[in-house]
Protein backbone atom coordinates (compact mmCIF):
# COMPACT_ATOMS: atom_id res chain seq x y z
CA UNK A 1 -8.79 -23.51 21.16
CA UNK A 2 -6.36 -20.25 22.68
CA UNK A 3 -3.06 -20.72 23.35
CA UNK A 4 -2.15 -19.71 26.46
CA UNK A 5 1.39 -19.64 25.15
CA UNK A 6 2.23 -20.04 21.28
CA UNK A 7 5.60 -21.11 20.93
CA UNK A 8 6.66 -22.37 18.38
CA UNK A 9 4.73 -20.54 16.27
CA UNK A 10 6.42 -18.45 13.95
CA UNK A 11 4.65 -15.45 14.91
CA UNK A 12 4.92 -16.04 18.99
CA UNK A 13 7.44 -12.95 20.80
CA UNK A 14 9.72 -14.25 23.58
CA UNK A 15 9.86 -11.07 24.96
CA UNK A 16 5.92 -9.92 24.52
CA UNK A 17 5.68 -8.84 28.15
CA UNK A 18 7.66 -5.79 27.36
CA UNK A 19 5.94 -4.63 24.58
CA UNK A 20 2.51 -2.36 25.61
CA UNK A 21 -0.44 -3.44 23.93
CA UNK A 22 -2.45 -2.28 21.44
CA UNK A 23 1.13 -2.86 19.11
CA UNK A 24 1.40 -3.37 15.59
CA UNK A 25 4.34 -5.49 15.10
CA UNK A 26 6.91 -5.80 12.01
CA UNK A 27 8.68 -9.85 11.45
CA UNK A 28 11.67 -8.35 9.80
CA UNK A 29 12.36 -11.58 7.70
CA UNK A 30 8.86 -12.35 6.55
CA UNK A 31 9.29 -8.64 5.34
CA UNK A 32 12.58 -9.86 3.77
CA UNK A 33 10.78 -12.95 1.90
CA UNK A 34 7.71 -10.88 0.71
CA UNK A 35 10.20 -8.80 -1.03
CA UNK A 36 12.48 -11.51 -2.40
CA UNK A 37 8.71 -13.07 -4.05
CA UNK A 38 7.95 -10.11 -5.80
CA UNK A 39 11.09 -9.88 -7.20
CA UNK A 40 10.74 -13.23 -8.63
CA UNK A 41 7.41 -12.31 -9.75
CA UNK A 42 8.11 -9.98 -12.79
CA UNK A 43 10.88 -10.49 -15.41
CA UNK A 44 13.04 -7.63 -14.01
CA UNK A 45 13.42 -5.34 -11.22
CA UNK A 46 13.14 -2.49 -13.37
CA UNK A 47 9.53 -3.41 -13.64
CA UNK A 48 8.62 -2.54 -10.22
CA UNK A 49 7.15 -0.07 -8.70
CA UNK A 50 6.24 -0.69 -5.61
CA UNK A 51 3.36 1.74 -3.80
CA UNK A 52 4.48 2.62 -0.14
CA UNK A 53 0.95 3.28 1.04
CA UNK A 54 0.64 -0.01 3.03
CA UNK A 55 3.85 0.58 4.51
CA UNK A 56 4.95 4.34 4.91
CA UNK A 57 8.17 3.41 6.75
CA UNK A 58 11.92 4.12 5.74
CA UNK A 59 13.60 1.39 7.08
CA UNK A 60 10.85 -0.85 5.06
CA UNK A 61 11.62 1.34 1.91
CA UNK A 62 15.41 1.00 2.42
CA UNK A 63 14.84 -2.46 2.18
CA UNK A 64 13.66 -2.15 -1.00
CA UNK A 65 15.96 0.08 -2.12
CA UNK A 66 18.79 -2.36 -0.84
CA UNK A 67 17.06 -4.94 -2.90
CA UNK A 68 17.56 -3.18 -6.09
CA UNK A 69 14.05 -1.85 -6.73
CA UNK A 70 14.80 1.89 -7.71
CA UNK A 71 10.78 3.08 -8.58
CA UNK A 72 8.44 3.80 -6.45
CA UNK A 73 4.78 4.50 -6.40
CA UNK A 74 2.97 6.74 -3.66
CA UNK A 75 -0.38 8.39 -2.86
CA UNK A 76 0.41 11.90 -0.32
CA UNK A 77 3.71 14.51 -0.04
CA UNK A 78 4.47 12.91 3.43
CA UNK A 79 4.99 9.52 1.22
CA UNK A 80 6.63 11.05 -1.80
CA UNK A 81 9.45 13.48 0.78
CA UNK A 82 10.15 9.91 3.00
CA UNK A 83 11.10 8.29 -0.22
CA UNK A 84 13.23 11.37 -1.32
CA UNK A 85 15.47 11.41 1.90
CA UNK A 86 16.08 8.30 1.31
CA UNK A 87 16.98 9.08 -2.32
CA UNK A 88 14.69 6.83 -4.09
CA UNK A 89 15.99 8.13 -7.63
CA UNK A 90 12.23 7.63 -9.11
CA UNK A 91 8.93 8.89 -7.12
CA UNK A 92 5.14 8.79 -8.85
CA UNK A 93 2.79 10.50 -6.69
CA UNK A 94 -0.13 8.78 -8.38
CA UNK A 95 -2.71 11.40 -7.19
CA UNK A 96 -3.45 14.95 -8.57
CA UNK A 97 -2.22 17.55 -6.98
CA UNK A 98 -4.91 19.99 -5.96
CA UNK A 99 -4.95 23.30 -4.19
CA UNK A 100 -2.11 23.84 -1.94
CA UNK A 101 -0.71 20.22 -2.57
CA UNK A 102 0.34 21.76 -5.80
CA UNK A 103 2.48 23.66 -5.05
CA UNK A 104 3.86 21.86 -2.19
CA UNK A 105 4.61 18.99 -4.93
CA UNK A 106 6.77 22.22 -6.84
CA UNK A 107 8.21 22.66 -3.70
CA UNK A 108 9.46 18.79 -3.00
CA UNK A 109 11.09 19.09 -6.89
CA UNK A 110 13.08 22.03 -5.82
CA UNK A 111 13.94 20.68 -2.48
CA UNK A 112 15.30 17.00 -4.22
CA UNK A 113 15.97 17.57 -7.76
CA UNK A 114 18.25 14.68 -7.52
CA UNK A 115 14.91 12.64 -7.09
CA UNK A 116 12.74 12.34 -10.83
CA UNK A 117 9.15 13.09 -9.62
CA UNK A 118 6.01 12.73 -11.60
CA UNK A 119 2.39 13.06 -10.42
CA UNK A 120 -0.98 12.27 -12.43
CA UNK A 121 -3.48 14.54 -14.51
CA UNK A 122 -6.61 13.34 -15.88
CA UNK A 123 -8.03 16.44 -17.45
CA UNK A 124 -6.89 19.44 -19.97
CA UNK A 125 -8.20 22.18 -17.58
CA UNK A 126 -6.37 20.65 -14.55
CA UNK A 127 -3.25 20.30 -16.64
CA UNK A 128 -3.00 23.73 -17.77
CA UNK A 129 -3.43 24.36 -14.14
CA UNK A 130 -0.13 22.27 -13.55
CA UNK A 131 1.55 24.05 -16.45
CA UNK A 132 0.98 27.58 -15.44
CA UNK A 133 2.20 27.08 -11.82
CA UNK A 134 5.35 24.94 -13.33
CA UNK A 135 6.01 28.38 -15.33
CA UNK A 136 5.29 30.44 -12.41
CA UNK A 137 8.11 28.49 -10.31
CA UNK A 138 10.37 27.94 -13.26
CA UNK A 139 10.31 23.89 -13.35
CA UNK A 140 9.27 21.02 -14.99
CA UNK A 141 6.37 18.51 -13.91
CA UNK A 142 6.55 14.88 -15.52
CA UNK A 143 2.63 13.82 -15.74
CA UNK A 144 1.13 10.43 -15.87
CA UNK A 145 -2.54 10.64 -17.64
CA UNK A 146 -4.92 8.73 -15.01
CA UNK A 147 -6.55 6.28 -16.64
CA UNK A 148 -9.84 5.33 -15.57
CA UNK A 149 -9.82 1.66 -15.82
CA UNK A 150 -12.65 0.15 -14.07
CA UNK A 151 -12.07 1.63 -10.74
CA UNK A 152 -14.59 4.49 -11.16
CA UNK A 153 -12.98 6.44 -8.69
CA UNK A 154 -10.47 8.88 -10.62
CA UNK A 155 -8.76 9.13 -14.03
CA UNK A 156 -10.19 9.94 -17.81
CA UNK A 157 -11.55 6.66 -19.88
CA UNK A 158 -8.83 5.92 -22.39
CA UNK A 159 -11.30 6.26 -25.37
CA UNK A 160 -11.31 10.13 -24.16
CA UNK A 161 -7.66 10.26 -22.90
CA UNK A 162 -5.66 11.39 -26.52
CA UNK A 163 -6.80 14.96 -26.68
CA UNK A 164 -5.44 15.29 -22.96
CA UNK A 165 -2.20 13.70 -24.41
CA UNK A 166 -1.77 15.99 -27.29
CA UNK A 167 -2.29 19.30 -24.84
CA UNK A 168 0.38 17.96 -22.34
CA UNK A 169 2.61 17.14 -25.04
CA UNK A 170 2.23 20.56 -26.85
CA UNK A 171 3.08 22.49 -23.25
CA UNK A 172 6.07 24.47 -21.87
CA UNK A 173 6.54 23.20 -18.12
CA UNK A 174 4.74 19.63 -18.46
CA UNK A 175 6.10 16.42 -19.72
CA UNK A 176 3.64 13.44 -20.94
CA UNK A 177 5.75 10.79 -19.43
CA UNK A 178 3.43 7.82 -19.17
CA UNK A 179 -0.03 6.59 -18.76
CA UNK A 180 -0.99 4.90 -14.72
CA UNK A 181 -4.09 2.71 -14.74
CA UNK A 182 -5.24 1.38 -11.43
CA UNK A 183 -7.68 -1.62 -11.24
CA UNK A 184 -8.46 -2.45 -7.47
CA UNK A 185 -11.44 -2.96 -8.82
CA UNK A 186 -10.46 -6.70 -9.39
CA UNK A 187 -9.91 -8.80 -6.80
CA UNK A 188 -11.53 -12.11 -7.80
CA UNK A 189 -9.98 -15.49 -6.64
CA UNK A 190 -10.27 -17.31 -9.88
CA UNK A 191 -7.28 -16.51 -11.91
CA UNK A 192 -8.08 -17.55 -14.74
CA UNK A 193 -11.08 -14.55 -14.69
CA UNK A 194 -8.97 -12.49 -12.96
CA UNK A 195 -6.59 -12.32 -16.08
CA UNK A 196 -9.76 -12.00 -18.02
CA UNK A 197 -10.38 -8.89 -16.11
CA UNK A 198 -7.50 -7.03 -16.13
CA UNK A 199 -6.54 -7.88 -19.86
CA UNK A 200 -9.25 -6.01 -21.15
CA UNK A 201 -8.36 -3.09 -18.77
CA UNK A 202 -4.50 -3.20 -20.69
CA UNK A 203 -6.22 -3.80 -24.20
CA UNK A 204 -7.72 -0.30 -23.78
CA UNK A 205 -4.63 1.09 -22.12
CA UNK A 206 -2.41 -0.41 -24.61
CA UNK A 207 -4.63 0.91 -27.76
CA UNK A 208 -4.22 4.32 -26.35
CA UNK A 209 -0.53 3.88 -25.99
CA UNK A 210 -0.04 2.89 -29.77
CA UNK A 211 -2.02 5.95 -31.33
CA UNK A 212 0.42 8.47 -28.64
CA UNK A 213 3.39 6.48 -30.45
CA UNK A 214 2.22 6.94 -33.76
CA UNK A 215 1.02 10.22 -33.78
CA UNK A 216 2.97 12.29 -31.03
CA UNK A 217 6.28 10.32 -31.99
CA UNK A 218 6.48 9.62 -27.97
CA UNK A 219 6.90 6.75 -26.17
CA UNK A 220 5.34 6.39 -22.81
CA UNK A 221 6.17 4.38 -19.19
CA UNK A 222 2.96 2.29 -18.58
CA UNK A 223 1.88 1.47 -14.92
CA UNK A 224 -0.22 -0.73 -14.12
CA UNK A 225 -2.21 -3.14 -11.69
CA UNK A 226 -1.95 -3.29 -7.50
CA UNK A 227 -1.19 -6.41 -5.59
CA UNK A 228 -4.20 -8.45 -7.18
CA UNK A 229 -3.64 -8.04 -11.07
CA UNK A 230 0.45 -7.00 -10.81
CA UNK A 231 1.07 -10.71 -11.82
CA UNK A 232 -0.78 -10.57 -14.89
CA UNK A 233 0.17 -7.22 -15.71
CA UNK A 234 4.07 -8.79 -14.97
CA UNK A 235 3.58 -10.75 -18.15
CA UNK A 236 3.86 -8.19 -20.33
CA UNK A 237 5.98 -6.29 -22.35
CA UNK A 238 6.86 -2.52 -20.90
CA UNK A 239 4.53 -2.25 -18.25
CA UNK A 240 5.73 -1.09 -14.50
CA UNK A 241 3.65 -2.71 -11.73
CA UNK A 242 2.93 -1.66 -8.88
CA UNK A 243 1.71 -3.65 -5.91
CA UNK A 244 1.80 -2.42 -2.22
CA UNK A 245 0.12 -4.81 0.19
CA UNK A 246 2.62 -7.73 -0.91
CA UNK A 247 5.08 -6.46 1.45
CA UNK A 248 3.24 -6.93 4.67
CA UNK A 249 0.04 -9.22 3.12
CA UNK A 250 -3.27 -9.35 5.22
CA UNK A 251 -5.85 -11.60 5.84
CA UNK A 252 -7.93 -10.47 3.21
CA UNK A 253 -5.35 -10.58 0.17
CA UNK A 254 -4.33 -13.92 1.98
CA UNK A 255 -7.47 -15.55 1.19
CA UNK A 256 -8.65 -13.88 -1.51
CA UNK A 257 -5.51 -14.60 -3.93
CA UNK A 258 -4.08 -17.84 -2.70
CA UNK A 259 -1.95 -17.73 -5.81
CA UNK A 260 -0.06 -15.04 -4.69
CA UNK A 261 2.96 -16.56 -2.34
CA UNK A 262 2.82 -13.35 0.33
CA UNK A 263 3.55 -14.44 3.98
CA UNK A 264 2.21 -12.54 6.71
CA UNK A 265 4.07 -9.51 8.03
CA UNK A 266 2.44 -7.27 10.25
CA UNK A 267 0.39 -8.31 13.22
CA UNK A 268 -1.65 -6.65 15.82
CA UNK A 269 -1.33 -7.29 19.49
CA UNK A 270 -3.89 -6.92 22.40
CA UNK A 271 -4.18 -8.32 25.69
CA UNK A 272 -7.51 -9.97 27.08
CA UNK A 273 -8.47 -6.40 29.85
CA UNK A 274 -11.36 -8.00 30.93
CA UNK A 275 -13.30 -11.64 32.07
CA UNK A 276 -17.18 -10.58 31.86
CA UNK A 277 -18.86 -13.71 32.00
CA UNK A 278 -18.65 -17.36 31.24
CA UNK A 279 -18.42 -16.60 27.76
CA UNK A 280 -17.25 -12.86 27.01
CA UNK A 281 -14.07 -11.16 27.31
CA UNK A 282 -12.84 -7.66 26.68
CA UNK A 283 -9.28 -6.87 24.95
CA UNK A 284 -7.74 -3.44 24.62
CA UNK A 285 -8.26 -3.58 20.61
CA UNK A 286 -10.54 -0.75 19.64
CA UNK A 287 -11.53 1.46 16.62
CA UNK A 288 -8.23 3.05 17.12
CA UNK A 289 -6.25 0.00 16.59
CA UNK A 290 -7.33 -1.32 14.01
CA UNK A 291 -9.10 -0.41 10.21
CA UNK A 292 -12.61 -0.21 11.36
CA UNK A 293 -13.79 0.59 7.40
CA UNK A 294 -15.36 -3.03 7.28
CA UNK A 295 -18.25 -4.84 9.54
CA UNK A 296 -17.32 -5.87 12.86
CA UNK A 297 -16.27 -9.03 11.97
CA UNK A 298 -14.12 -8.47 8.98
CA UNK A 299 -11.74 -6.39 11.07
CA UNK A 300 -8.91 -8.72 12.37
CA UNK A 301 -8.19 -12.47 12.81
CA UNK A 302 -6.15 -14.44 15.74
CA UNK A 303 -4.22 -16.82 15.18
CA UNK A 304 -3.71 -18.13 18.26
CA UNK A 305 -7.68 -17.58 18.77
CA UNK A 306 -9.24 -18.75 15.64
CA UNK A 307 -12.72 -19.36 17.36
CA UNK A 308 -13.62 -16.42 18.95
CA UNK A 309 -16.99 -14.56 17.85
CA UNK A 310 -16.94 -10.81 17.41
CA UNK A 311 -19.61 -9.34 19.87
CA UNK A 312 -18.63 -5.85 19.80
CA UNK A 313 -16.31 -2.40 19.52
CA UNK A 314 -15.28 0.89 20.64
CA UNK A 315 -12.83 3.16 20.58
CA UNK A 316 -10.11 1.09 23.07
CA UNK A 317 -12.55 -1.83 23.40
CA UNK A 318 -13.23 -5.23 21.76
CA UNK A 319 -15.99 -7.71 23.21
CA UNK A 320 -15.76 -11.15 22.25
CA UNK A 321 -17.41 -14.11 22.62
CA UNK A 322 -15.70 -17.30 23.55
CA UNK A 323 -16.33 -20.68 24.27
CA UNK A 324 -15.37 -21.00 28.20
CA UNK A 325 -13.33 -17.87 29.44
CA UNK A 326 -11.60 -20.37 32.12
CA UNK A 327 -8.92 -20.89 29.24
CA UNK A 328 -8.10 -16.90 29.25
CA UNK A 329 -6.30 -15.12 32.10
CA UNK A 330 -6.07 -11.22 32.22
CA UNK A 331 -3.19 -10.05 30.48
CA UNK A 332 -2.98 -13.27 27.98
CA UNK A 333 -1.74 -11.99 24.25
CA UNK A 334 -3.66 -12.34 21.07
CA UNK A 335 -1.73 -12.34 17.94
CA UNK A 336 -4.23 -10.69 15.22
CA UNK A 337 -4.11 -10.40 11.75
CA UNK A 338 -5.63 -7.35 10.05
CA UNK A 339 -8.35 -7.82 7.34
CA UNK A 340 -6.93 -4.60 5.84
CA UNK A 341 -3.32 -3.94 6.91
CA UNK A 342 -2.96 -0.71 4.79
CA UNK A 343 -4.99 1.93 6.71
CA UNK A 344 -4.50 -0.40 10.31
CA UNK A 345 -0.48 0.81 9.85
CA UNK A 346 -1.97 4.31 9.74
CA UNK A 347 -2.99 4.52 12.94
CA UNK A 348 0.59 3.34 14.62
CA UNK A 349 3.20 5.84 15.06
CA UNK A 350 5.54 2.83 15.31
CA UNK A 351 6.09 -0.13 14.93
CA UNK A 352 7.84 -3.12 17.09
CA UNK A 353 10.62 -4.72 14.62
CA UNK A 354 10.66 -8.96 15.49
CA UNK A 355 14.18 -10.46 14.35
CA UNK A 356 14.44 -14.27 15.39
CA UNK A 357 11.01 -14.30 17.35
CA UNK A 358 11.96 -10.88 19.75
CA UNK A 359 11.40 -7.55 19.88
CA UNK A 360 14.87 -5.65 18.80
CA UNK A 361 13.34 -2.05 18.10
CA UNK A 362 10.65 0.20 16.59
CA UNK A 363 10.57 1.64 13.41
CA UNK A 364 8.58 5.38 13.21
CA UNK A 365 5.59 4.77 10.85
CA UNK A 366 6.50 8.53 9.46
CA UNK A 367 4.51 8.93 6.54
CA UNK A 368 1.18 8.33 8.14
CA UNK A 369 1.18 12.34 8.50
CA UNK A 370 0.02 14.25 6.02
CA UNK A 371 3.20 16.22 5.70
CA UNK A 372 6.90 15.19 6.97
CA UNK A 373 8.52 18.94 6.23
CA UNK A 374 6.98 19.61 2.89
């Protein structure tokens, strides 16, 4: 049944009526915990490398960096600059840089060369690409070779990857630095197949990695696994991990990895706009407010509202069936979590910061643009 008002709940806001809704909203000491976790979860923090997509927030980053994790993994410029002012001393942009991006990654080196930046190839013709603008701008570009893993999506299969290695490591203005592998492919509950999964991934990654030793005479940083596999990747020798969606969690990694002890961090906000009938209401959460990627009903949950029946959405609208609307009042708050938190904190240019169940501030979500200076 709704709760009219959910205190006592950890995630209820004593001072909610102040805050306009739609509102994503940050619990400062979940965020805290979540970190704390992963910490505990590898054998070091040097084996972290956290990706700041989910998050792509400085004050978030900062408290990573004031945690002791010092790597960092990202996926745009906007992500990789944010991390540089706040001189995160190692940045992987773990995309390739195409077209212009290119040389607006040349440009971030120059701009922080306190800050060690790398970036991914996955092909000889794109790296000599890399190489010759390098030359051209009279610097040096660390490279990751994608590996393609599973995921389908981007990278070169290991089997093909040494000839790549042996160009990059033969070149001028490129450094072969280390080999990423990315497996979001796997997200299965079971653990025990889940393992199974992304071993065989590593075994491939790992048999690449020896023949580069032996016959290049380099050794390589390995970097593996998101927040599904990172634990099983944390097991082993030499290998960075680098989950993202640990530091807020979601609905869907909640119940999809109940392994993994993650605490919800990030919440959506809407107020009930509308009493249509006897059993519909309207609230103010629409495609804008929330990652619409999935079906309608794998979009959000509410806690304080776990019965409700999606009916439908639009862009500042979302109908929902419930069982008597007499128990809702216009204006009543629903606490929501998002399915997908990661491309939901996209579409904030802030966020409310909670600290001891009240809002104390906003945090700008700055690295959901495409570019910050850069």
């Amino acid at each position: 049944m709704y709760q009219k008002n959910p205190r006592g709940e950890w995630y209820s806001i004593a001072n909610i009526d102040k805050t306009d809704s739609p509102a994503l909203v940050l619990y400062k000491e979940r965020i805290t915990g979540n970190i704390q976790r992963v910490k505990e979860m590898v054998t070091g923090v040097q084996w972290l490398r956290p990706h700041v997509k989910t998050n792509k927030t400085p004050e978030v980053c900062r408290m990573m960096l004031d945690a002791g994790i010092t790597k960092f993994k990202c996926a745009t410029i906007a992500e990789a600059e944010m991390l540089a002012q706040l001189e995160a001393p190692d940045v992987l942009m773990a995309y390739q840089p195409v077209g212009p991006k290119l040389l607006r990654f040349i440009n971030l080196i120059k701009a922080y060369p306190a800050v060690q930046f790398s970036c991914l190839a996955d092909s000889i013709t794109h790296a000599a690409t890399i190489d010759a603008e390098a030359q051209k701008n009279g610097v040096i570009i660390r490279l990751f070779i994608d590996l393609n893993i599973g995921m389908n999506r981007t990278g070169i299969k290991p089997e093909a990857a040494f000839e790549l290695a042996a160009y990059i490591h033969g070149q001028k203005n490129i450094r072969l630095y280390g080999l990423h592998g990315y497996d979001g492919h796997i997200r299965v509950s079971d653990t025990t197949l889940r393992k199974e999964q992304a071993d065989q991934g590593f075994d491939a990654v790992s048999h690449l990695e020896n023949k580069i030793q032996q016959e290049l005479n380099t050794s390589l940083t390995i970097v593996l696994g998101g927040t599904p596999t990172f634990p099983m990747h944390a097991r082993r020798e030499n290998v960075e991990c680098s989950p993202g969606t640990f530091v807020f969690n979601d609905w869907g990694y909640k119940h999809a990895l109940p392994d993994e002890p993650f605490e919800y961090a990030a919440l959506l906000i809407t107020r009930v706009i509308s009493i249509v009938d006897q059993h519909t209401i309207c609230t103010d959460l629409g495609h804008k407010s929330v990652a619409a990627e999935n079906p309608l009903q794998d979009r959000v949950r509410f806690l304080n509202a776990p019965d409700v029946v999606f009916k439908g959405q639009s862009e500042e609208h979302l109908v929902l069936t419930v069982e008597n609307t007499e128990e809702y009042s216009i204006g009543d708050v629903l606490y929501g979590v998002p399915i997908h938190i990661c491309p939901t904190v996209a579409l904030y240019d802030r966020a409310q910061v909670v600290e001891n169940n009240s809002i104390t501030g906003s945090w700008k979500i700055i690295a959901r643009n495409r570019s910050v200076n850069i």
